[in-house]
N, C-alpha and C. Protein backbone atom coordinates (compact mmCIF):
# COMPACT_ATOMS: atom_id res chain seq x y z
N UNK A 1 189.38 164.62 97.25
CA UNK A 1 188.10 165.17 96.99
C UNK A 1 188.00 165.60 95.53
N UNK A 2 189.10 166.06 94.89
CA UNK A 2 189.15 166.36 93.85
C UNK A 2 188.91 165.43 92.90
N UNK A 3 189.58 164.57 93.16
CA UNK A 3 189.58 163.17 92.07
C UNK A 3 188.47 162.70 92.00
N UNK A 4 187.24 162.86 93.17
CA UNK A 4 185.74 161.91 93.12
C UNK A 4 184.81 163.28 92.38
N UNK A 5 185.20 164.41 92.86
CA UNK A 5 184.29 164.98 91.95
C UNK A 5 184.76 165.05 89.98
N UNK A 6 185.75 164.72 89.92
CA UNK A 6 186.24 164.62 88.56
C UNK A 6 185.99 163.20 88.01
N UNK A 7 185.38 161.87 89.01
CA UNK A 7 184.68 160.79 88.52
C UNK A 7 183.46 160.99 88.41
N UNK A 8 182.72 162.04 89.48
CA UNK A 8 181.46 162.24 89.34
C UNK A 8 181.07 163.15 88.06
N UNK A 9 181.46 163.90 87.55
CA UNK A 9 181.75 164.59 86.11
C UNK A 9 181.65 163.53 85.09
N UNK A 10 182.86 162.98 85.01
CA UNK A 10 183.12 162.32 83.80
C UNK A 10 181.78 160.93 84.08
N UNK A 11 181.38 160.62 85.43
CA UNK A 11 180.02 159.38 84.82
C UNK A 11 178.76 160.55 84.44
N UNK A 12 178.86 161.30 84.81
CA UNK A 12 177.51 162.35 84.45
C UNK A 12 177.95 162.40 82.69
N UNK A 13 178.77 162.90 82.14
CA UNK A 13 179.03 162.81 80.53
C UNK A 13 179.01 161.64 80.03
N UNK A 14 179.19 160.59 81.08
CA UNK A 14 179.49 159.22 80.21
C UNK A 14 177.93 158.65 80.12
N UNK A 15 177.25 158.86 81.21
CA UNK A 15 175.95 158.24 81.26
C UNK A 15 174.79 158.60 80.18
N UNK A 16 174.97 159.26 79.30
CA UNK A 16 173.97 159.40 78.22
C UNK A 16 174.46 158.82 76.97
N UNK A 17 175.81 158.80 76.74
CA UNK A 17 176.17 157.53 75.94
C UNK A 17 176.21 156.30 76.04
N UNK A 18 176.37 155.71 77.47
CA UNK A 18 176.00 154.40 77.72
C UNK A 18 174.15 153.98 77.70
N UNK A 19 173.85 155.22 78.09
CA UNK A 19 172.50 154.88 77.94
C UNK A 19 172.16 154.63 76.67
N UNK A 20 172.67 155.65 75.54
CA UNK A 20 172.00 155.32 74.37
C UNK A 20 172.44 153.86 73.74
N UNK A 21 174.07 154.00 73.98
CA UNK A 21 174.35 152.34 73.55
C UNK A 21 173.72 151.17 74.12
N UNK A 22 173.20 151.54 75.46
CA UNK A 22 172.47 150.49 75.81
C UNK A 22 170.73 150.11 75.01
N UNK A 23 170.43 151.13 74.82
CA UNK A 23 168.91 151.30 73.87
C UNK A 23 169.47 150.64 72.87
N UNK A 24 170.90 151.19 71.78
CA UNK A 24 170.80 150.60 70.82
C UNK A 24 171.66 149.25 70.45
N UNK A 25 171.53 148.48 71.65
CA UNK A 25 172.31 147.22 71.66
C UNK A 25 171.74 146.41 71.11
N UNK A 26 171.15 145.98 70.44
CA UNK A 26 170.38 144.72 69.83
C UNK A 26 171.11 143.25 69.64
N UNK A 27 170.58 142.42 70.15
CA UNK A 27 171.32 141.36 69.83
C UNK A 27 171.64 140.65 68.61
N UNK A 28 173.03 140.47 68.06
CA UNK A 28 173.17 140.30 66.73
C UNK A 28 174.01 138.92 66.82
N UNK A 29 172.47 137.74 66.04
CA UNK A 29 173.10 136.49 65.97
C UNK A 29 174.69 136.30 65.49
N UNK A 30 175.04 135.32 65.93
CA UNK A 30 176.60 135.11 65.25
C UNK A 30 176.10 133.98 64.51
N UNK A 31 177.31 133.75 63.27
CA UNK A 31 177.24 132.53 62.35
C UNK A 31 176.40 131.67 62.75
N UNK A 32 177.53 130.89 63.74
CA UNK A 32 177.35 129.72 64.43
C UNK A 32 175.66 129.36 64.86
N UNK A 33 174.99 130.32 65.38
CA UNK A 33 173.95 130.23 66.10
C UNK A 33 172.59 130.15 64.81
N UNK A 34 173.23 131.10 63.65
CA UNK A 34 172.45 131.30 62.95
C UNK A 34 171.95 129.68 61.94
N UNK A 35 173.52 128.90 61.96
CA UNK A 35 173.95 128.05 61.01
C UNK A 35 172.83 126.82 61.82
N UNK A 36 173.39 127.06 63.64
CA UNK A 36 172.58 126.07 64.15
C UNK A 36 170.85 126.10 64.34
N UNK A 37 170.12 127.52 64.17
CA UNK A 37 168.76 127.46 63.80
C UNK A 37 168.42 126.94 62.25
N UNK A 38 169.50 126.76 61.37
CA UNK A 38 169.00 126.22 60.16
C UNK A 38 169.41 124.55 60.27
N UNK A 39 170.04 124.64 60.76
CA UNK A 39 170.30 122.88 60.68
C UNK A 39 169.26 122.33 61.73
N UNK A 40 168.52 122.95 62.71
CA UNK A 40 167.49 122.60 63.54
C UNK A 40 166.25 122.24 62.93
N UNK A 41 166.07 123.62 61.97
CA UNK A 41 164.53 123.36 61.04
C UNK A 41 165.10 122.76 59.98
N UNK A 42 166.05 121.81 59.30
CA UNK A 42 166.18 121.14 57.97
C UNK A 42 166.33 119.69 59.31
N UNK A 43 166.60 119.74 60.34
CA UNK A 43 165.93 118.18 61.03
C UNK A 43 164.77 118.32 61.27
N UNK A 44 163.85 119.04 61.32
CA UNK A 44 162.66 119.18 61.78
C UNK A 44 161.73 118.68 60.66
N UNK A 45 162.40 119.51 59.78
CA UNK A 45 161.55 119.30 58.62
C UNK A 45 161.86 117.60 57.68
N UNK A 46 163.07 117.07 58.14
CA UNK A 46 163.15 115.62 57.80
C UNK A 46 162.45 115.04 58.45
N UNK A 47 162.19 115.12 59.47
CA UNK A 47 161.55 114.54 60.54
C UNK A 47 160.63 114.10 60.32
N UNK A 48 160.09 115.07 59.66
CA UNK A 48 158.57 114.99 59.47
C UNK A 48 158.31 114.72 58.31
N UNK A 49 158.76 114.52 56.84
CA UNK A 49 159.19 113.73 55.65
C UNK A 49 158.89 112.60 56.33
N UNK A 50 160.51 111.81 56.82
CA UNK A 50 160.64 110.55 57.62
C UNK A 50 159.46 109.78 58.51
N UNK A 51 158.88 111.38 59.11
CA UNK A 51 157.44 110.31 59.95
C UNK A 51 156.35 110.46 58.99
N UNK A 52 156.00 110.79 57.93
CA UNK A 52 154.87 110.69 57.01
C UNK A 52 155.61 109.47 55.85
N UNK A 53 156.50 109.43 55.60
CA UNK A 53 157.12 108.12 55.11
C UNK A 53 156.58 106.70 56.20
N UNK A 54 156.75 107.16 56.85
CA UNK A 54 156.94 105.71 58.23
C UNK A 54 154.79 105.59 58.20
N UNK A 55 154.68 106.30 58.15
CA UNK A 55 152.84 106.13 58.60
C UNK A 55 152.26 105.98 56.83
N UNK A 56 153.12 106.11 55.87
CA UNK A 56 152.37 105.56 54.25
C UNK A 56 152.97 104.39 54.17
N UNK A 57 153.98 103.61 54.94
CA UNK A 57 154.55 102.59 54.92
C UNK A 57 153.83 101.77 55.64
N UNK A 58 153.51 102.28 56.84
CA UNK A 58 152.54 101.53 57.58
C UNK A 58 151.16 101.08 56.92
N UNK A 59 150.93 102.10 56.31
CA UNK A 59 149.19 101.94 55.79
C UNK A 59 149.32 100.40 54.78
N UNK A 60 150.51 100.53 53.79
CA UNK A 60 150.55 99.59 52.72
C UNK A 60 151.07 98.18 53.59
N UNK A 61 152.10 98.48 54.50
CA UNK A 61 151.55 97.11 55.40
C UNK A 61 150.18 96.49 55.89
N UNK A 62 149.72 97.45 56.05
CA UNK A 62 148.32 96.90 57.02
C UNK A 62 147.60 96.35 55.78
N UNK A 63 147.53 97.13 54.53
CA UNK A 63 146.77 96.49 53.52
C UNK A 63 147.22 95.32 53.13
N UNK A 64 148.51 95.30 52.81
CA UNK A 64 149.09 94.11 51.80
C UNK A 64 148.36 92.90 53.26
N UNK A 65 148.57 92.91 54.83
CA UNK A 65 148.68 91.96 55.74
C UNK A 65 146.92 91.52 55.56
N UNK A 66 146.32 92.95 55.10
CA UNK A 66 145.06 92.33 55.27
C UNK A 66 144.25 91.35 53.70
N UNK A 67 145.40 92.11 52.85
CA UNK A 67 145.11 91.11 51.49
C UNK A 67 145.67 89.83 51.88
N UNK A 68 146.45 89.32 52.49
CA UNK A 68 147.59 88.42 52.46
C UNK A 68 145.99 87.18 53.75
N UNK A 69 145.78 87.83 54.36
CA UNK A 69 144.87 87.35 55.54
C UNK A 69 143.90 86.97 54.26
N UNK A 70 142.64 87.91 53.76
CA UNK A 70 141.89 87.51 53.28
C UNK A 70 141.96 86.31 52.01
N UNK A 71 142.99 86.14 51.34
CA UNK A 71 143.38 85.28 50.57
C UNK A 71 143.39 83.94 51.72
N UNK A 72 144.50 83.50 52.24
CA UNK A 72 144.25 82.89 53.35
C UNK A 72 143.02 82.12 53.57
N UNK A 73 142.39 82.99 54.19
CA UNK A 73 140.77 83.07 54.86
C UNK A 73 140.34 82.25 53.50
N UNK A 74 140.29 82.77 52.23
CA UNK A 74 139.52 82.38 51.09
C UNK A 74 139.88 80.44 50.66
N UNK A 75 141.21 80.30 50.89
CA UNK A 75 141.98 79.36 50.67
C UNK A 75 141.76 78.28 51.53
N UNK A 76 141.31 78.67 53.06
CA UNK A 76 140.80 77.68 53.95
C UNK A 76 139.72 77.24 53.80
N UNK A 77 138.84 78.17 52.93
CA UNK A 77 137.40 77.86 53.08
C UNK A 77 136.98 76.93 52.27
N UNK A 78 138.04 77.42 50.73
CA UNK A 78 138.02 76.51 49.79
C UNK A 78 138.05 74.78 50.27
N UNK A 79 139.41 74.82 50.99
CA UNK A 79 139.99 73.83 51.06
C UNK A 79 139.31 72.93 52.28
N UNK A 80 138.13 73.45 53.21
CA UNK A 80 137.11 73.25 54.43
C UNK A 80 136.23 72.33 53.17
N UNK A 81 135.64 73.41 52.26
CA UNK A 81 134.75 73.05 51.61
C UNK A 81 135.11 71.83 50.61
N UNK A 82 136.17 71.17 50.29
CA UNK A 82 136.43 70.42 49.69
C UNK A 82 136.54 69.03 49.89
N UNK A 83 137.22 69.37 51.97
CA UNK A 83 137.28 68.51 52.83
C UNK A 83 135.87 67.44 53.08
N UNK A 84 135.22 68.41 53.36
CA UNK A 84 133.45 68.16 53.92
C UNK A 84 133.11 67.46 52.65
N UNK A 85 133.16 67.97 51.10
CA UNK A 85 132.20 67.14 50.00
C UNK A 85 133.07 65.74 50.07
N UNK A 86 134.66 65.56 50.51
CA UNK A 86 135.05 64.40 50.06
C UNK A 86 134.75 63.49 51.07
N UNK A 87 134.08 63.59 52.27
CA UNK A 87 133.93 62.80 53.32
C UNK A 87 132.40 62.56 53.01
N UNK A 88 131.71 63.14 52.69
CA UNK A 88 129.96 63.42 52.31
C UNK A 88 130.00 62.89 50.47
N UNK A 89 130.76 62.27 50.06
CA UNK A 89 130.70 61.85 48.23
C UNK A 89 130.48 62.78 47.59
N UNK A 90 130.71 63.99 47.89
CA UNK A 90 130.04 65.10 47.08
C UNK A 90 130.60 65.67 46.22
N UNK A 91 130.89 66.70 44.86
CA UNK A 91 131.77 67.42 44.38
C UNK A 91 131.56 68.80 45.04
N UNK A 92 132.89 68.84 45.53
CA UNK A 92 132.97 70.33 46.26
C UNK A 92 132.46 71.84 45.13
N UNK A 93 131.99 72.39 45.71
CA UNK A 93 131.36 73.97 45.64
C UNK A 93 132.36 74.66 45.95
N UNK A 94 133.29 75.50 45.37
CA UNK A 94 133.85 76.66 46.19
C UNK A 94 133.17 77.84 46.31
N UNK A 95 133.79 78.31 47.48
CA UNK A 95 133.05 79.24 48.06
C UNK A 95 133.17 80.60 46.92
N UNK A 96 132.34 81.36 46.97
CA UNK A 96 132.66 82.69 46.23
C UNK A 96 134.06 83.42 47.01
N UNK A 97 134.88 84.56 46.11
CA UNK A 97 135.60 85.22 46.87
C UNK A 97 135.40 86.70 47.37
């Protein structure tokens, strides 16, 4: 009987220091965790470099494909129109570009 009231004592003294250590526990990143939220946002942030690279790369494809087409286009028409005057005796006209 003695011994439980001498545990019940000593948690009655202990319980306002655990309480306060518990208030002032704050969680305090370690290295590791800290090292791995920076290497998270320096991929994040390549990422997104890398995908605005990939979509200005794209754009100058689509242009160069659509210069590359319209030349083309211009070159057939020429060469339509050249077809037609030499079957008709004619001197071919090219088309404007």
């Amino acid at each position: 009987m003695r011994g439980g009231a001498i545990l019940l004592v000593a948690c009655l003294l202990l319980a306002p220091y655990i309480v306060a250590r518990a208030a002032d526990n704050v969680s305090h990143e370690s290295s590791i965790s800290t090292h791995a939220k920076s290497f998270g946002a320096a991929v994040k942030r390549d990422a997104i470099a890398v995908s605005a690279g990939c979509k200005e790369g794209a754009h100058r494809v689509a242009v160069a494909a659509k210069s590359v087409g319209h030349e083309i286009a211009t070159a057939a028409k020429r060469g339509a129109a050249e077809t037609r005057a030499a079957f008709s005796g004619e001197k071919a006209k090219t088309p404007a570009t």
